[in-house]
Protein backbone atom coordinates (compact mmCIF):
# COMPACT_ATOMS: atom_id res chain seq x y z
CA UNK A 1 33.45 63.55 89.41
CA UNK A 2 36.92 62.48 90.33
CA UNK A 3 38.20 59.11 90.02
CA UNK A 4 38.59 56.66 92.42
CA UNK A 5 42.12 55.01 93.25
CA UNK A 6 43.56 52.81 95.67
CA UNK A 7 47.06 51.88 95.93
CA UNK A 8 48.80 49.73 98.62
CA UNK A 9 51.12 51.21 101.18
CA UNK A 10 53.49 50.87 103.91
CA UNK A 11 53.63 53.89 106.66
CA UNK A 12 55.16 54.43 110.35
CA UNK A 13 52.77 54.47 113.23
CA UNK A 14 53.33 57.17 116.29
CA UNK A 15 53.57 54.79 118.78
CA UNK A 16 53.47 57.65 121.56
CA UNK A 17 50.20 58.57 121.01
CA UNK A 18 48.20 58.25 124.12
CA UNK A 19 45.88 55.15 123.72
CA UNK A 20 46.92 53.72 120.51
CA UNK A 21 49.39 54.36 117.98
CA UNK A 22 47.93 56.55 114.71
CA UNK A 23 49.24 56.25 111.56
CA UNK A 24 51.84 58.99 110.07
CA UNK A 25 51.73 59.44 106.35
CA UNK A 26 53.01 62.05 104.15
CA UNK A 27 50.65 64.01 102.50
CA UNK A 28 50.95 66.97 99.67
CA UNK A 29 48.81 69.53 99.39
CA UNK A 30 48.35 70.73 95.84
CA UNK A 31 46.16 73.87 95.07
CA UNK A 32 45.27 71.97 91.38
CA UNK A 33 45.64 68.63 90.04
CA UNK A 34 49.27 67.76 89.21
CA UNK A 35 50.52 71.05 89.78
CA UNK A 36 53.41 70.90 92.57
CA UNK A 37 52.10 71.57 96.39
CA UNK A 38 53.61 71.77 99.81
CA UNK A 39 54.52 68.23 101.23
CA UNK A 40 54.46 67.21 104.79
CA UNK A 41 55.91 64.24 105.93
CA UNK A 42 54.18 63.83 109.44
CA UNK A 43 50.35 63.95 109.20
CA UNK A 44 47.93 61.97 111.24
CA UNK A 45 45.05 61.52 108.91
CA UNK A 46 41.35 61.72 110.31
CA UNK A 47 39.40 60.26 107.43
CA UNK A 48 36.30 60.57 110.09
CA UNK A 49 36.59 64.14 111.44
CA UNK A 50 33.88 66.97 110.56
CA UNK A 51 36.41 69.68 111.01
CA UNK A 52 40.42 69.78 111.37
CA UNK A 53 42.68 71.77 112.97
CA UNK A 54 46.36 72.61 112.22
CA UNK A 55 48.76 74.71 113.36
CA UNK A 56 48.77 78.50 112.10
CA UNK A 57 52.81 78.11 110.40
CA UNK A 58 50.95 74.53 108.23
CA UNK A 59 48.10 77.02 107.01
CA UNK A 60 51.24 79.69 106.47
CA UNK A 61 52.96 77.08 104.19
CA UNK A 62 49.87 75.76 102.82
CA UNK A 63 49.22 79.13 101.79
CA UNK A 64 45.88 79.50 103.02
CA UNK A 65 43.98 82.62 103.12
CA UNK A 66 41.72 83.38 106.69
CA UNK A 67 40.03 85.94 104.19
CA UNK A 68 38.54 82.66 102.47
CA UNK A 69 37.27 80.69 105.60
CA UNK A 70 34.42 81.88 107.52
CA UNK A 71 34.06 81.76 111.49
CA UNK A 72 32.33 78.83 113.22
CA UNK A 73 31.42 77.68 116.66
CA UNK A 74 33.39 74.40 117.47
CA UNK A 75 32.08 72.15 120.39
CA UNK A 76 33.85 69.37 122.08
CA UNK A 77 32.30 65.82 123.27
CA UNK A 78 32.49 66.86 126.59
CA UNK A 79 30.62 70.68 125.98
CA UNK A 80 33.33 72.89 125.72
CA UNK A 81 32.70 75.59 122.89
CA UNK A 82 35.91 77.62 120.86
């Protein structure tokens, strides 16, 4: 039930990324609707992905609790399991 926006923008691409270049946006994270949240200014978005990863000090800042998650089997394309 949340509305749907679009607005036009303008953002760097990390042209060192092996194969193409991905775009870099900033992104804040806000634990509720216009209440202030933890910005950061480099994130490759993956509107496509299943699952995402980030690095443990992101989830520190972010600050997400491991007691909320729950444990899951992660496979790669190529069969690898973590």
């Amino acid at each position: 039930d949340e509305p749907c926006r679009m607005r036009r923008a303008s953002f760097a691409y990390d042209t060192s990324y092996p194969g193409e270049p991905l775009p870099i946006l900033p992104i804040e994270f806000r634990p509720v609707s216009g209440s202030p949240g933890v910005l950061l200014d480099r994130v490759i978005a993956d509107t496509g992905a299943d699952a995402s990863a980030i690095p443990w000090v992101d989830c520190q800042r972010l600050g997400l609790d491991p007691a909320d998650g729950r444990p899951i089997r992660m496979s790669g394309v190529a069969g690898g399991t973590a």
